[in-house]
Protein backbone atom coordinates (compact mmCIF):
# COMPACT_ATOMS: atom_id res chain seq x y z
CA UNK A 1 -2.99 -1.18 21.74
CA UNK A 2 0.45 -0.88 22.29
CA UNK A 3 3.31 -3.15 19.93
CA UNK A 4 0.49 -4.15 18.03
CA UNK A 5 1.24 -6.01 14.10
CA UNK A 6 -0.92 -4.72 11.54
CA UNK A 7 -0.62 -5.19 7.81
CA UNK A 8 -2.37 -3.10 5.18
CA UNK A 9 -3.57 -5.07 2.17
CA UNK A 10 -3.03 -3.68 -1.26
CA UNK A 11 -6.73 -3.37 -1.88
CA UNK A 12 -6.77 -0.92 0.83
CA UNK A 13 -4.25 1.91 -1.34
CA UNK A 14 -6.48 1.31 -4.95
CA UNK A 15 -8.91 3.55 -5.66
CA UNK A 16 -12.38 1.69 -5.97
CA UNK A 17 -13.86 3.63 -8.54
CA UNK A 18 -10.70 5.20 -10.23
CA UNK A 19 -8.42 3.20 -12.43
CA UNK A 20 -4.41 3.89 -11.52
CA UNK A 21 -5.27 6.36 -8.43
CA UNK A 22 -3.25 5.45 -5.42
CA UNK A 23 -4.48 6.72 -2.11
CA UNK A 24 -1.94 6.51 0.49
CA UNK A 25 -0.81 7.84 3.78
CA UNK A 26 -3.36 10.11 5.61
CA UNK A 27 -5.72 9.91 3.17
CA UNK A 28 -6.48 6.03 2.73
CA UNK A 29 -9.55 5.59 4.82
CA UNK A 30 -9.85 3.06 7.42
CA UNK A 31 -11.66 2.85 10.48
CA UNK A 32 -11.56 1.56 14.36
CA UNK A 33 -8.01 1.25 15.24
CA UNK A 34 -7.10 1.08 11.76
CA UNK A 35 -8.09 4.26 11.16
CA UNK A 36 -5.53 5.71 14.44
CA UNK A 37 -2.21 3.38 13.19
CA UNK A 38 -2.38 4.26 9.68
CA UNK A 39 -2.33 7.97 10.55
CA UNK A 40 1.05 7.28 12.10
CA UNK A 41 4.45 8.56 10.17
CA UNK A 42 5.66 5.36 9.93
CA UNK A 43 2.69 4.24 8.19
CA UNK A 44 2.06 7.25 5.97
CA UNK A 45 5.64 7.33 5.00
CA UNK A 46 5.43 3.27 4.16
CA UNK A 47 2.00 3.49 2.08
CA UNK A 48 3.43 5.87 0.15
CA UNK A 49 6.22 4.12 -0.46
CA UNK A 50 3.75 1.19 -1.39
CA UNK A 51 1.92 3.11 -3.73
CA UNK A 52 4.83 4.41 -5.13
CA UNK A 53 6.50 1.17 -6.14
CA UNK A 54 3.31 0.02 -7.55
CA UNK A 55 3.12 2.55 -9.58
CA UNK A 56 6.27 2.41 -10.94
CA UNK A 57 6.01 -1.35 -11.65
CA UNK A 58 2.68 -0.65 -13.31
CA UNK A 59 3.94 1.36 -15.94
CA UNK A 60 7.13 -0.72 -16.14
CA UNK A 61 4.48 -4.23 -16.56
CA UNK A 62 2.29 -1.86 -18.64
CA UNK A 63 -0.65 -2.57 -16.78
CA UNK A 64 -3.27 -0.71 -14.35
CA UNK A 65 -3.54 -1.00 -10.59
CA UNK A 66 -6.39 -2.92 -10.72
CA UNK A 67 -5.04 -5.02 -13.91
CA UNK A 68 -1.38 -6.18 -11.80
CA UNK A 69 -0.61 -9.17 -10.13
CA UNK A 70 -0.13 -8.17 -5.99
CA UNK A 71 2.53 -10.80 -6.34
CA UNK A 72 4.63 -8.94 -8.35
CA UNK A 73 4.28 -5.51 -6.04
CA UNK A 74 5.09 -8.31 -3.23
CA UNK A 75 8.07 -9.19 -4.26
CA UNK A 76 8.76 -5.32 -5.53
CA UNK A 77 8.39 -4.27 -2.35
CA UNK A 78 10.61 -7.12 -0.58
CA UNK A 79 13.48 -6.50 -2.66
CA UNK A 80 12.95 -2.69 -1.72
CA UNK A 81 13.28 -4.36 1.92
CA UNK A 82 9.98 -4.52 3.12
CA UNK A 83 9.04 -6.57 5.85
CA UNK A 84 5.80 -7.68 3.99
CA UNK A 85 4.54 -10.20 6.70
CA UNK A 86 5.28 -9.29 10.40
């Protein structure tokens, strides 16, 4: 599917059963399509990015990845530049 918008939710880069693990990039599964576009550089190098930030603003909030608001990463990640919403 060529030009297609995808998004990847920020439920999709937490670790289910690990508190404050981050799994971006090539190793977030996925499946269908999903599983083909977030193999991509673009998306591996964005993910990571993601994860990154949240991360950052999880120690900064003093929180877990599980425990922070998304709203906060959100906004994070806009004023990073992010195109959150396509």
């Amino acid at each position: 599917q060529r030009d297609a918008v995808w998004e990847v939710p920020y439920g999709a880069l937490v670790g289910r059963d690990v508190d404050n693990l981050y799994v971006v990039g090539r190793c977030a599964s996925a499946t269908g399509y999903a599983w083909q576009v977030s193999r991509l550089i673009q998306a591996v190098v964005v993910t990571g990015q993601a994860g990154a930030a949240a991360a950052a603003l999880c120690i900064r909030k003093g929180t877990t990845a599980h425990g922070i608001d998304v709203r906060d990463v959100q906004a994070r990640l806009e004023g990073l530049g992010f195109e959150l919403h396509l």
